[in-house]
Protein backbone atom coordinates (compact mmCIF):
# COMPACT_ATOMS: atom_id res chain seq x y z
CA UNK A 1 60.69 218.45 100.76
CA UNK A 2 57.61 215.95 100.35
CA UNK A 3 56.51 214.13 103.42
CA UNK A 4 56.59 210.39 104.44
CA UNK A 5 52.48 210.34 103.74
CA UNK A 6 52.56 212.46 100.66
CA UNK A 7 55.52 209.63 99.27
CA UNK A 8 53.55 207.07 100.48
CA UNK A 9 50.45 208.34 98.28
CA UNK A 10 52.31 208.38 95.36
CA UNK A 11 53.80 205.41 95.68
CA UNK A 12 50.34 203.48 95.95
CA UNK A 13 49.27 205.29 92.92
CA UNK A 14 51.99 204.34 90.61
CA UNK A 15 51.97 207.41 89.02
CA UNK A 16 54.96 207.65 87.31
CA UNK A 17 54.73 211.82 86.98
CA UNK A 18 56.17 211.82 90.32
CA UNK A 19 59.82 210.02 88.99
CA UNK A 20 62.47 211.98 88.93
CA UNK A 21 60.34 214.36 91.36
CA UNK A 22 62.07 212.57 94.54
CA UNK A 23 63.08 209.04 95.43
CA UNK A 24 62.44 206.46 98.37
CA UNK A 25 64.48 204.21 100.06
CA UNK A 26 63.94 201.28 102.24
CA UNK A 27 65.49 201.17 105.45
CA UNK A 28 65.20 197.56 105.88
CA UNK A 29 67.19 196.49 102.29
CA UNK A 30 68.91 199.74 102.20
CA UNK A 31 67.82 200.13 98.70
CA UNK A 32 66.01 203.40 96.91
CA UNK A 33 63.66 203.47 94.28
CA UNK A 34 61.63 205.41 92.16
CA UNK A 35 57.91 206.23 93.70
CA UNK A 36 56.32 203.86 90.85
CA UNK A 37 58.19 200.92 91.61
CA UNK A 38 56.04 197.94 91.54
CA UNK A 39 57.89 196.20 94.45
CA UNK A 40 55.83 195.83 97.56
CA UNK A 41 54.97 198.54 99.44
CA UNK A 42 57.06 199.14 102.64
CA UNK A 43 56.08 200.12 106.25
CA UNK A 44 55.83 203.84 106.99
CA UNK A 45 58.45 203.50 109.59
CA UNK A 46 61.11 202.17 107.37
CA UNK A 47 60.71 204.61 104.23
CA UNK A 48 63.25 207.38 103.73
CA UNK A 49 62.65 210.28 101.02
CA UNK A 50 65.46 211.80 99.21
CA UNK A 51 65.64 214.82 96.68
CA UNK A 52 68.05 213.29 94.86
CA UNK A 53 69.52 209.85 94.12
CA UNK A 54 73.17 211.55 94.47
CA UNK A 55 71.66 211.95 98.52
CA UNK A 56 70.04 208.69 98.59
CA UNK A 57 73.41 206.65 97.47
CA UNK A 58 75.61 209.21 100.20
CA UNK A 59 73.08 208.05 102.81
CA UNK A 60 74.30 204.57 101.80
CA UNK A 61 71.58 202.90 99.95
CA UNK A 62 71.82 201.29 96.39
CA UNK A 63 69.93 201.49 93.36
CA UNK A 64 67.28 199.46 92.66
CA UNK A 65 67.75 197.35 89.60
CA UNK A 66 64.41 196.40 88.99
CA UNK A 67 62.67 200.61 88.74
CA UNK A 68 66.33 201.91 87.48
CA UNK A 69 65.57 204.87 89.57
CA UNK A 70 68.60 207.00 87.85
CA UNK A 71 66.50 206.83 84.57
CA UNK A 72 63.88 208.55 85.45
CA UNK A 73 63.50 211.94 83.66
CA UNK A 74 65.14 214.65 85.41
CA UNK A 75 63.03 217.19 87.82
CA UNK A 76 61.01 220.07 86.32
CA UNK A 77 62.18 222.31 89.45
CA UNK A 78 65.55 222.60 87.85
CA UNK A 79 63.96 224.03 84.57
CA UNK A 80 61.58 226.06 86.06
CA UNK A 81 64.02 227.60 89.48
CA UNK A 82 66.39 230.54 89.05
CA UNK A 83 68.20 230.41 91.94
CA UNK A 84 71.83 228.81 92.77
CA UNK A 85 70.48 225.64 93.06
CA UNK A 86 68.70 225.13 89.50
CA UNK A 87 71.77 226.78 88.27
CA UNK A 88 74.10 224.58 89.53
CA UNK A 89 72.08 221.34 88.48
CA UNK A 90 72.33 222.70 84.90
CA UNK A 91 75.36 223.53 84.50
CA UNK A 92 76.06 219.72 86.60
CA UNK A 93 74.17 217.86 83.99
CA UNK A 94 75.75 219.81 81.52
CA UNK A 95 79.47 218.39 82.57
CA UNK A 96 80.64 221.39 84.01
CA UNK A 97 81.94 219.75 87.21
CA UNK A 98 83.56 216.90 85.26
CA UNK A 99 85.07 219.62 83.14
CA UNK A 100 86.52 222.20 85.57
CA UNK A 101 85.93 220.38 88.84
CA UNK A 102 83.33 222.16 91.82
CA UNK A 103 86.09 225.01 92.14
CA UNK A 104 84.81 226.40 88.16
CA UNK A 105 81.89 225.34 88.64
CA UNK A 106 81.36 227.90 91.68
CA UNK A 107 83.50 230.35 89.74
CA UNK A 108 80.88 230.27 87.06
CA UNK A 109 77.90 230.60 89.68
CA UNK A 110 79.89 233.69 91.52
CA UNK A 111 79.73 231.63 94.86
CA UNK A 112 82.50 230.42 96.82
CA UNK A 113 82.80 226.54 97.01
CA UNK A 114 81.96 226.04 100.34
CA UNK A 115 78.76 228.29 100.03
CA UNK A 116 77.93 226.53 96.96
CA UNK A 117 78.13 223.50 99.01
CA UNK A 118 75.38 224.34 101.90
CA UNK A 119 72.90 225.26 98.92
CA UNK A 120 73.16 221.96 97.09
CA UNK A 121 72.82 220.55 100.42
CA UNK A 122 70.31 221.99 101.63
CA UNK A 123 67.98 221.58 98.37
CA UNK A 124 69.06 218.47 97.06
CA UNK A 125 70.64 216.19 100.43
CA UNK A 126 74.01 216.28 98.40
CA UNK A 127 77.17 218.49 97.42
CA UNK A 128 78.28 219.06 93.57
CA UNK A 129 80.74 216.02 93.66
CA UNK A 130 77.86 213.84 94.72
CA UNK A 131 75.76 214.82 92.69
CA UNK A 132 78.16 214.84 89.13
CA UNK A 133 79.11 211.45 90.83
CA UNK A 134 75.59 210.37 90.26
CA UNK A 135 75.23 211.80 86.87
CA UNK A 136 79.07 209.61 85.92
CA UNK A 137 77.40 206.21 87.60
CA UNK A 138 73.79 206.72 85.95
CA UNK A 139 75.78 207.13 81.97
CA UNK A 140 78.33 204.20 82.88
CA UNK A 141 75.18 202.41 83.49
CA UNK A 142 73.24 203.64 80.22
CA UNK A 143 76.69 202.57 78.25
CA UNK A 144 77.04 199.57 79.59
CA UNK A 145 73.54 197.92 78.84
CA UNK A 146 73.38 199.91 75.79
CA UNK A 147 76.39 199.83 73.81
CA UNK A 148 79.35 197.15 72.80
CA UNK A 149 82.03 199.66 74.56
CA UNK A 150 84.64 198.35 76.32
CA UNK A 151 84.96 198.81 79.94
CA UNK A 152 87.61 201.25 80.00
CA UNK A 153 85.78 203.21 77.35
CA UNK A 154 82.53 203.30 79.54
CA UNK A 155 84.78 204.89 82.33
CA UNK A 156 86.12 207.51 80.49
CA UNK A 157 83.39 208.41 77.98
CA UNK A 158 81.30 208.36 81.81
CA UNK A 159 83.59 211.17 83.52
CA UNK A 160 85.42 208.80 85.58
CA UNK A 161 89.49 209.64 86.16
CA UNK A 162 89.76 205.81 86.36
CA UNK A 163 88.28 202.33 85.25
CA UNK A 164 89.27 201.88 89.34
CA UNK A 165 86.94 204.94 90.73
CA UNK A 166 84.11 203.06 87.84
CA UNK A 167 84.25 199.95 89.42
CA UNK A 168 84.32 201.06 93.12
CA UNK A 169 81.32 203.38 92.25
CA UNK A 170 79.37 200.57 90.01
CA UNK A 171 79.60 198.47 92.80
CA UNK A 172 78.24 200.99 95.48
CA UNK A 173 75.23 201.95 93.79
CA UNK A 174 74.15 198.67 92.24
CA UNK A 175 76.14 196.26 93.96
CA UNK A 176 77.33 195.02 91.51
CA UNK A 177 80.55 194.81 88.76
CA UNK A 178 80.56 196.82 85.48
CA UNK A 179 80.35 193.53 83.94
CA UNK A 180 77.98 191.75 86.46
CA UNK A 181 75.60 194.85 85.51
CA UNK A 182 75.64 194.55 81.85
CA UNK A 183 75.55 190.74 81.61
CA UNK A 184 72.01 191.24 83.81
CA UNK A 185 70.51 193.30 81.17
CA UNK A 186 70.83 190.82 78.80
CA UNK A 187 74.58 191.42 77.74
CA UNK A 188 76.23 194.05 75.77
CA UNK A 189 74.14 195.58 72.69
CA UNK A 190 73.78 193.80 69.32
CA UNK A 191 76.41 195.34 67.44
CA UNK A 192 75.71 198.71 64.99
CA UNK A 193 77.40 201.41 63.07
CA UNK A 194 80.34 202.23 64.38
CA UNK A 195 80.57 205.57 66.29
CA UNK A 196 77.25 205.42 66.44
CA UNK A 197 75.69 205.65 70.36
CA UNK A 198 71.81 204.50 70.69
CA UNK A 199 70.74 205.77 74.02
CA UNK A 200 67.17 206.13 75.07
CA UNK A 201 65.50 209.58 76.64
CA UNK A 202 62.69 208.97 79.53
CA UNK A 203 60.24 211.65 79.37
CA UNK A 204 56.91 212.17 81.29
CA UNK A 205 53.50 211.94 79.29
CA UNK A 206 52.06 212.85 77.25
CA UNK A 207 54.32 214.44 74.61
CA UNK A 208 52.76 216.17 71.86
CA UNK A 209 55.43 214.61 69.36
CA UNK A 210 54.03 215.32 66.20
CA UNK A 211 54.14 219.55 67.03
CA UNK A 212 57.51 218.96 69.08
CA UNK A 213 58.90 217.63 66.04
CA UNK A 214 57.23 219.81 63.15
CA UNK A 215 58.00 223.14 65.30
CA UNK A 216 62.07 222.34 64.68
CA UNK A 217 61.29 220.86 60.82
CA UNK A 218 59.69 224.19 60.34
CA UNK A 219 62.86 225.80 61.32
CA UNK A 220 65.46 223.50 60.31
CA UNK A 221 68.35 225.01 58.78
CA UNK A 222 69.91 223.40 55.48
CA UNK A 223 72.98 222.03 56.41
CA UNK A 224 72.83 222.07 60.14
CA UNK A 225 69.56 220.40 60.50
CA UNK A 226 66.99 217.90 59.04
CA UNK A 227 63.97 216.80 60.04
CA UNK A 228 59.93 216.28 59.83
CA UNK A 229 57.18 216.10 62.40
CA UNK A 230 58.52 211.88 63.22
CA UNK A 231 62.25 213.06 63.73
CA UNK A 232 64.50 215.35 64.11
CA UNK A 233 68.53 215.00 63.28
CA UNK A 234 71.10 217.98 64.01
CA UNK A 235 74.90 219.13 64.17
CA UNK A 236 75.72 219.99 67.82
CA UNK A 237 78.86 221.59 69.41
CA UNK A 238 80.03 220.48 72.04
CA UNK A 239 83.20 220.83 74.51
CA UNK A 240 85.69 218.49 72.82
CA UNK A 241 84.20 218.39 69.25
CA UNK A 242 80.79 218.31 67.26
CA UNK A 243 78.70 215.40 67.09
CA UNK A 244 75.55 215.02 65.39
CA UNK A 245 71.85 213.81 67.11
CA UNK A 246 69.21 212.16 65.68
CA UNK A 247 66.02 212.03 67.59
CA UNK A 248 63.12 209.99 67.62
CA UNK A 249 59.79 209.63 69.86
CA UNK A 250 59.15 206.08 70.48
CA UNK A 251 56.43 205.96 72.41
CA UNK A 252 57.42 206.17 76.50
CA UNK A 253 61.00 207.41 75.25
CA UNK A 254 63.01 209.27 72.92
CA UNK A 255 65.17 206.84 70.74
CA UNK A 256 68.41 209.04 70.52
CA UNK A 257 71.35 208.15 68.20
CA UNK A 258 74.50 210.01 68.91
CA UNK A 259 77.86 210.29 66.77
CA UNK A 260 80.27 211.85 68.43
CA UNK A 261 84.11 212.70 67.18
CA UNK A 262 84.77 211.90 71.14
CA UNK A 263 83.35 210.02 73.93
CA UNK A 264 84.21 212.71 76.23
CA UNK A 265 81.40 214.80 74.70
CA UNK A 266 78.45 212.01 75.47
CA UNK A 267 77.02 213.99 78.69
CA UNK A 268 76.94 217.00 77.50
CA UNK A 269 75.41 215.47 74.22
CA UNK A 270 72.34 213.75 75.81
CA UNK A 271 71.64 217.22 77.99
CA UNK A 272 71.06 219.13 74.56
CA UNK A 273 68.93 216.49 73.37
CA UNK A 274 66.76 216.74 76.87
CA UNK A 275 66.87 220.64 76.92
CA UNK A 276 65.80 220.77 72.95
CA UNK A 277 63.15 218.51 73.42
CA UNK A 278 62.18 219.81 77.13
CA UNK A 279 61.91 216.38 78.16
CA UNK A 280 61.97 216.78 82.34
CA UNK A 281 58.84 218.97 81.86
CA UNK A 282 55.86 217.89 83.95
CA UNK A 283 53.34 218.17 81.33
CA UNK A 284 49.96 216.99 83.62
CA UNK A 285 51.12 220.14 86.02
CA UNK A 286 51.63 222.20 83.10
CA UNK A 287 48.45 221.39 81.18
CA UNK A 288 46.23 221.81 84.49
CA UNK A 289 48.03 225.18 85.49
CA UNK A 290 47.54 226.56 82.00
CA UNK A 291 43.95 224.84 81.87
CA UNK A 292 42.18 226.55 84.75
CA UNK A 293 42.12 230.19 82.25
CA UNK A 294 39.86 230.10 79.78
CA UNK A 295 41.27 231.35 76.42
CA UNK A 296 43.94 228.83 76.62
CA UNK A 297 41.53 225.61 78.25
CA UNK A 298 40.66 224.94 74.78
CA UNK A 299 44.21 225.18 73.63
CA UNK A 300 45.49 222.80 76.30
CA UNK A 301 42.60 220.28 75.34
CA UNK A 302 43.68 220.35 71.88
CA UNK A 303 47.39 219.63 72.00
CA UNK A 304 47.72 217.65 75.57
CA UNK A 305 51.60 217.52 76.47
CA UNK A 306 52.98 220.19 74.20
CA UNK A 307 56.13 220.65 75.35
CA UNK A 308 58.58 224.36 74.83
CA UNK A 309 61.49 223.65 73.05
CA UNK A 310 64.39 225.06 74.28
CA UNK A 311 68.12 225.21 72.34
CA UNK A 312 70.81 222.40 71.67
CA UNK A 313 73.17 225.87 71.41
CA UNK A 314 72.15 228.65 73.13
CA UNK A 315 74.73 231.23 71.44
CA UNK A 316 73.46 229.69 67.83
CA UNK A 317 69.79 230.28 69.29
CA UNK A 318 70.71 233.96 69.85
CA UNK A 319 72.41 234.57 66.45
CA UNK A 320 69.57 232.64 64.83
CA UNK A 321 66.63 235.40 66.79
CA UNK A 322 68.25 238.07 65.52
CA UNK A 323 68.66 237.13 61.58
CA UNK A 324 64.68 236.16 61.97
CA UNK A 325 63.60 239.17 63.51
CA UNK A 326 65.28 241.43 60.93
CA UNK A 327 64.64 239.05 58.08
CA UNK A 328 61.65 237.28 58.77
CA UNK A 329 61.06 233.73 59.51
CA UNK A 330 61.89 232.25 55.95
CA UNK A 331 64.62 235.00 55.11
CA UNK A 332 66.42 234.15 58.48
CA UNK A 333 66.50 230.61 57.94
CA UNK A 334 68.26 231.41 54.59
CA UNK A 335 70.73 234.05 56.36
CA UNK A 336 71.30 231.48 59.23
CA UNK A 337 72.43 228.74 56.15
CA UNK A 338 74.96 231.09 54.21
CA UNK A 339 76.63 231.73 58.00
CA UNK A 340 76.86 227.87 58.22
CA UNK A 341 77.97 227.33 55.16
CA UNK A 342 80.50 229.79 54.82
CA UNK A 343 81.60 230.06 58.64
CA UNK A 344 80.47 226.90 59.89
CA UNK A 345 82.66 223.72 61.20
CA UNK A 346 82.35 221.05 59.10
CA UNK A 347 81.75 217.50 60.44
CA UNK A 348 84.17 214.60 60.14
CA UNK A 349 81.32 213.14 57.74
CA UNK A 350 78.19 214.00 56.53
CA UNK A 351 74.56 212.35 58.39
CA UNK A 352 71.99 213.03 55.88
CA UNK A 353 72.06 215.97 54.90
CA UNK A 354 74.06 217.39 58.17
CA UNK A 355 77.20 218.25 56.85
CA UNK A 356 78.32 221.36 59.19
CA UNK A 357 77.65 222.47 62.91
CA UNK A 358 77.10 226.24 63.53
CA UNK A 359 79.93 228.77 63.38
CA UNK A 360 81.50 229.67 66.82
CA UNK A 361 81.38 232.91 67.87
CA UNK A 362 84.39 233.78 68.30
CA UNK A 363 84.95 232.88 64.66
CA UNK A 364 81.19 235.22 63.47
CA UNK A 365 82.71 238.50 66.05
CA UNK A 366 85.90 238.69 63.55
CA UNK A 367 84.53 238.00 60.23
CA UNK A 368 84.27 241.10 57.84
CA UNK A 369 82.74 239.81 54.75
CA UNK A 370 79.06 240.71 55.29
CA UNK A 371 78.26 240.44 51.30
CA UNK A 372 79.74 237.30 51.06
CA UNK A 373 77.10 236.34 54.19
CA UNK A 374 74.53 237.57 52.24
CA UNK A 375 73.33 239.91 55.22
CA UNK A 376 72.03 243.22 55.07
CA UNK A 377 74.92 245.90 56.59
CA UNK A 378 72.22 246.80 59.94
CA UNK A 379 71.97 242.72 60.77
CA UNK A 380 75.03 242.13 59.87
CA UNK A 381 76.42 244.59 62.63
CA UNK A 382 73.39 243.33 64.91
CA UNK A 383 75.19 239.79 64.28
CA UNK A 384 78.67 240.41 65.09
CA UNK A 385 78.09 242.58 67.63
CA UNK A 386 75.61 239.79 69.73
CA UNK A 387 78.87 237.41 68.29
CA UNK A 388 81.51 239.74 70.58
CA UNK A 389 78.91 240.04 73.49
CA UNK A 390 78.94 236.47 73.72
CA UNK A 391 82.57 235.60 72.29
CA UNK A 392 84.34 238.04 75.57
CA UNK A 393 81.62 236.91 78.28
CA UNK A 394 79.75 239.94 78.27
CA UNK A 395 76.51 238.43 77.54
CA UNK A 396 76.69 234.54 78.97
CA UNK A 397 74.32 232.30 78.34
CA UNK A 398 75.50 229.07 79.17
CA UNK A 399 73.12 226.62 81.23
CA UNK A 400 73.72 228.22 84.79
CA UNK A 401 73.28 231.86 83.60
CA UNK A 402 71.05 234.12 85.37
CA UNK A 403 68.13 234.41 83.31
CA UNK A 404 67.30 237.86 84.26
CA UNK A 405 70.32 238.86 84.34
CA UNK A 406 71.48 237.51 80.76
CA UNK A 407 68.28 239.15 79.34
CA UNK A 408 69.70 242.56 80.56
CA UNK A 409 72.43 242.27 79.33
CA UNK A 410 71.38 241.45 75.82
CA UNK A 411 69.37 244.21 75.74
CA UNK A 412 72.51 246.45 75.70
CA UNK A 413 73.81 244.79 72.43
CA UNK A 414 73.49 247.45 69.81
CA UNK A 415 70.14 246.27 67.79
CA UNK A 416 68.79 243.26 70.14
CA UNK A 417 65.36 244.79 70.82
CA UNK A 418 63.59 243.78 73.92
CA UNK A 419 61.12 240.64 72.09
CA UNK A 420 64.39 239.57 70.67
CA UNK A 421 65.75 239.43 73.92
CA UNK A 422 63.07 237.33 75.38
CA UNK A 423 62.80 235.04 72.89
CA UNK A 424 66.69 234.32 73.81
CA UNK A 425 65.62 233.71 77.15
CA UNK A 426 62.98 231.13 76.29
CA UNK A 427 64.85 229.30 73.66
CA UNK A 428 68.71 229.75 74.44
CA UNK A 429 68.05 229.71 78.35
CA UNK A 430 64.83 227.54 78.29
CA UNK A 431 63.20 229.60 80.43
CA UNK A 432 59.55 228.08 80.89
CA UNK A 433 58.21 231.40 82.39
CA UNK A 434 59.43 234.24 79.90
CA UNK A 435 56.97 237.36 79.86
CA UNK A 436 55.32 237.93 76.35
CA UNK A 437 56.12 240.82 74.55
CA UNK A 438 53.32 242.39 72.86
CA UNK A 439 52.94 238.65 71.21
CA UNK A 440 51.09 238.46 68.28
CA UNK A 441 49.71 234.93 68.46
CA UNK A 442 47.97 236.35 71.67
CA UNK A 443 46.33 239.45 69.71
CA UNK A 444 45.64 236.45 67.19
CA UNK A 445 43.48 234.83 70.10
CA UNK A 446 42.15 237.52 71.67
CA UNK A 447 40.75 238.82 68.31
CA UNK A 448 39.66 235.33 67.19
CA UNK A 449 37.96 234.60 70.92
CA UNK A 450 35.31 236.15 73.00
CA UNK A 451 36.63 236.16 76.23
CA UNK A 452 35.94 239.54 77.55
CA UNK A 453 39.18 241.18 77.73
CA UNK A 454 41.42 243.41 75.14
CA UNK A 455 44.68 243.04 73.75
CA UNK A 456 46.53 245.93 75.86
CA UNK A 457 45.54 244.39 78.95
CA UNK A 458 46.99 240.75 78.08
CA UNK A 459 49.96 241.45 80.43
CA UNK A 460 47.94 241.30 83.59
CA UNK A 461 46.08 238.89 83.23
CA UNK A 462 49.24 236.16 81.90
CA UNK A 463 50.42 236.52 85.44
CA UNK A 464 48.36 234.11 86.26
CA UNK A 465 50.00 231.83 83.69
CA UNK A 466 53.06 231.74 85.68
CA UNK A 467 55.29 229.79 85.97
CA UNK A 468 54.02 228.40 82.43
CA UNK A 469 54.35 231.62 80.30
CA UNK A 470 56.50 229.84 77.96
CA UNK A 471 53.99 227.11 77.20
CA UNK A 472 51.53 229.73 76.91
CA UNK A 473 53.39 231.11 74.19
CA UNK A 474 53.68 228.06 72.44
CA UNK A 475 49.99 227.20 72.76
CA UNK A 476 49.29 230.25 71.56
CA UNK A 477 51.82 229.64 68.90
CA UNK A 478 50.07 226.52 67.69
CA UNK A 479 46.86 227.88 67.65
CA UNK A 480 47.29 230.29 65.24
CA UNK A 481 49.39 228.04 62.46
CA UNK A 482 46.41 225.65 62.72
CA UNK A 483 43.93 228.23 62.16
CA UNK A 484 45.34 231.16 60.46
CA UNK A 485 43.23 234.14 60.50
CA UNK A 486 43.99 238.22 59.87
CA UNK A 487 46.53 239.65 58.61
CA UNK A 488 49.99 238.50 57.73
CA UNK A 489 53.73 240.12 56.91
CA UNK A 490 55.88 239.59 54.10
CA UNK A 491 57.19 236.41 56.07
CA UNK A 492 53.93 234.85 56.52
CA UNK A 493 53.74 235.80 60.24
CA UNK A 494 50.43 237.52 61.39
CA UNK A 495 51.24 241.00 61.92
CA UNK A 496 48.76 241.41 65.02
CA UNK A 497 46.76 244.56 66.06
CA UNK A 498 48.11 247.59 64.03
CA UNK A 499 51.12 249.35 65.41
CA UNK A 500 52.52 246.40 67.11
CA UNK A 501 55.65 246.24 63.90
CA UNK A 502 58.77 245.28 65.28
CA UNK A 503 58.22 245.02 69.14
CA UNK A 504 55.32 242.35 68.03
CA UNK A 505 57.61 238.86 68.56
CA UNK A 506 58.54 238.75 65.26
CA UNK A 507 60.50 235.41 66.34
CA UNK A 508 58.77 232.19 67.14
C-alpha cells in the first residue's frame, strides 16, 4: 500500500495516472478524493490512503463531488494480478456478486466465503459486498447525471434490491438524494433515442485511438461488428439479453452508447467495453517498461499509448482463434460470419449493420451441419469440440478464471495448438503478460533490426518485457503492418523464419 509521503507527492503533482491507483481522504471533512483533485492540499496528519473507494466509504467518508473519485478509470493491478484478489475484482465489476451474491461468487473462485473475505480485505480495505456496493452507487450515479431514467429505474438497472437501499446508499457516499445529485449536475440528460444509454469511459493517456480502433475494423465480422479506425460498434451478450455498443474516443474519454434489451445488463455492458478497449491500462508505466529494451524503444516512440485489446466475449474470442488459425486471417473472418449468421441470436433490431450477436456455445457444441457452416470437417470438429469444452465448464474462461490454468486446459481440446491457446489467453482473458509463441512479428523485427541477437533466443530475452508481454506483442504487431517486409502466407500474414508454419501465431 502507498505511503502518506508517496500520496502526498502525487497529489502535488496532479498527475492524474495515479486515479484509480488509490484514493485519499481528509480526516478533517471526512471526505475522499482522487490524488488529482484540485482542492487544497491537506496537512500530512489528517490524510488517510485507501485502496479502494469501497474502503474509503466503509471507513465513513463521502465522495467528493467536485474530483468524482468513483470515475476514475479502474486500477491496472487488477488486469495485470492473477491471484484471488484480481480475480475477484473481475468477476465484481463484471456483476457476478449482484448476480449470484458473495456465496457464487466464492464458489466460482474455489474459496470459501469467509476466506474470500480476509483477501479482499487485506488487498483492497474492503469485503466483496463493499466493494459491488461501490460499483451499484458509482452506476446509479453515472445514470442519474447521464440519462432521463426514472429513479426507480436507476435502482434497479444499478444492482440495487430497492429504490430504499439506493437512496440510503446515495446519501452515504455523496450526501446527498438521488435527486439532489442529479439536479447538481445540471439536471437529468437532454432527451435521446429511446433505449439508447450514453455513458462516458475515463481512460488514462495517451490512447493510441486511431490503431485501437483500426486493429478491431480490421477484424470486424459482418454482421456482428462494424467499425473504422474513429469507432467501433458491436453485438454483445450479456447475462439477461444482448445489447449492442458503440464506441467512440473523444478525447479524455470514450463516448459509449449502449442499447440494451434490459437494464439489468448495463454493468456488465460497460465492463466489456473497458476490457475490449483495455481502458484501466497505465499506458506511461507500460510505455517506459517496454521502452528501456531497445528493439521495441523505437516502437514505443512511434505509437505512444497503444493499448492490448482484450475480448467483449471471451468464449466468441476462442471460437474466433481457432477458425483464423486454420483458415487464415481473411478466411476466418468469413467462417466466423456464416456461424453468426446461421447460428447466431438475432437482435431485437438492427444498429447499422449489427443485426446478430455471436452464437452461444451451447447452441455451436450441438450443431451438426458443418457444410451448411461452410467449415472444413478438421475445424469444424476443432470448433465444436472448443464449443463443448466451454459449453460443460471444462475449459472456463470467464473474467475470474485462472489464466494459467484456463490455458492448460485448452490445450487438451482436440486441435487447439499451443499459439492458439495463448492467443486465448491474451484476448479472451486479457492477459497483459502472455508469453510469445514463436511470434512472427518478432522474427519480422529481429530480421528487419540490428540488434545483436537471433530469433531462437527471443524467449529469454522477452522476460524482461514482463509484465508487458502482451503490449509487446502488439507493438510488434503494429510494426510490421506499417512496414511490411519478407515473406507472406496465403492470408497475407508474414510467414516468419522458415519452419516456424503453424506454431508461428498464426492469430493476431
Amino acid at each position: 500500500m502507498i505511503e502518506i509521503p508517496e500520496a502526498l507527492a502525487a497529489m502535488e503533482s496532479r498527475d492524474r495516472r495515479f486515479d484509480g491507483q488509490f484514493f485519499v481522504a481528509v480526516a478533517t471533512t471526512r471526505i475522499y478524493c482522487r490524488p488529482s483533485c484540485p482542492s487544497p492540499m491537506p496537512k500530512a496528519c489528517n490524510l488517510r490512503v485507501f485502496p479502494s473507494t469501497a474502503a474509503a466509504q466503509q471507513a465513513g467518508y463521502r465522495a467528493c463531488r467536485r474530483c468524482l473519485p468513483d470515475a476514475a478509470p479502474g486500477s491496472p493491478d487488477w488486469d495485470v494480478r492473477a491471484d484471488v484478489a484480481g480475480r475477484a475484482m473481475r468477476l465484481i465489476a463484471a456483476g457476478t456478486v449482484d448476480r449470484e451474491g458473495v456465496g457464487g461468487l466464492a464458489r466460482r473462485l474455489g474459496y470459501s466465503e469467509r476466506q474470500l473475505h480476509r483477501h479482499l480485505v487485506a488487498a483492497l480495505g474492503a469485503g466483496a459486498q463493499q466493494l459491488a456496493r461501490a460499483q451499484r452507487v458509482h452506476t446509479a450515479r453515472l445514470l442519474l447525471q447521464s440519462t432521463r431514467l426514472t429513479v426507480t429505474e436507476v435502482a434497479f438497472a444499478s444492482g440495487f434490491a430497492s429504490i430504499r437501499q439506493l437512496n440510503e446508499t446515495v446519501r452515504q457516499v455523496y450526501g446527498a438524494t438521488p435527486t439532489a445529485l442529479r439536479a447538481a449536475a445540471g439536471g437529468a440528460a437532454t432527451p435521446g433515442e429511446e433505449g439508447l444509454i450514453s455513458l462516458k469511459l475515463a481512460y488514462r493517456p495517451p490512447l493510441a485511438a486511431g490503431a485501437l480502433f483500426g486493429f478491431l475494423a480490421e477484424r470486424a465480422v459482418p454482421g456482428l461488428e462494424e467499425g473504422s479506425d474513429r469507432y467501433h460498434r458491436r453485438a454483445l451478450c450479456l447475462p439477461y439479453g444482448t445489447g449492442v455498443a458503440t464506441l467512440r474516443d473523444a478525447g479524455g474519454h470514450v463516448d459509449a452508447e449502449l442499447r440494451l434489451t434490459t437494464l439489468r445488463d448495463l454493468p456488465p455492458a460497460v465492463q466489456h467495453c473497458r476490457t475490449l478497449l483495455d481502458l484501466d491500462a497505465d499506458p506511461a508505466e507500460i510505455d517506459g517498461a517496454l521502452a528501456r529494451d531497445a528493439l521495441l524503444a523505437p516502437l514505443v516512440t512511434a505509437r505512444p499509448g497503444l493499448r492490448a485489446p482484450g475480448h467483449a466475449g471471451s468464449q466468441e474470442a476462442a471460437v474466433r482463434a481457432v477458425l483464423e488459425a486454420d483458415l487464415g486471417a481473411e478466411g476466418g473472418r468469413e467462417a466466423a460470419h456464416r456461424l453468426v449468421e446461421r447460428y447466431g441470436v438475432p437482435l431485437p433490431e438492427p444498429v447499422g449493420t449489427v443485426t446478430r450477436a455471436f452464437p452461444a456455445t451451447e447452441r455451436l457444441a450441438v450443431a451438426t451441419d458443418a457444410g451448411g457452416a461452410g467449415l472444413p470437417p478438421a475445424s469444424w470438429a476443432t470448433v465444436r469440440a472448443l464449443a463443448t469444452a466451454l459449453a460443460t465448464g471444462a475449459v472456463r474462461l470467464d473474467p475470474g478464471a485462472d489464466r494459467a490454468e484456463a490455458q492448460r486446459t485448452l490445450r487438451a481440446v482436440p486441435g487447439v495448438t499451443p499459439a492458439v491457446a495463448a492467443h486465448i489467453r491474451m484476448r479472451a482473458l486479457h492477459d497483459p503478460d502472455v508469453p510469445l509463441v514463436r511470434d512472427t512479428d518478432l522474427t519480422w523485427c529481429v530480421a528487419s533490426r540490428t540488434v545483436g541477437w537471433a530469433p531462437d533466443g527471443f524467449g529469454h530475452r522477452s522476460d524482461a518485457w514482463r509484465p508487458y508481454r502482451s503490449y509487446a506483442h502488439h507493438h510488434l504487431r503494429a510494426a510490421r503492418t506499417a512496414a511490411p517486409m519478407g515473406r507472406t502466407g496465403a492470408s497475407g500474414q508474414g510467414t516468419g523464419a522458415p519452419g516456424e508454419g503453424a506454431e508461428a501465431c498464426a492469430v493476431t
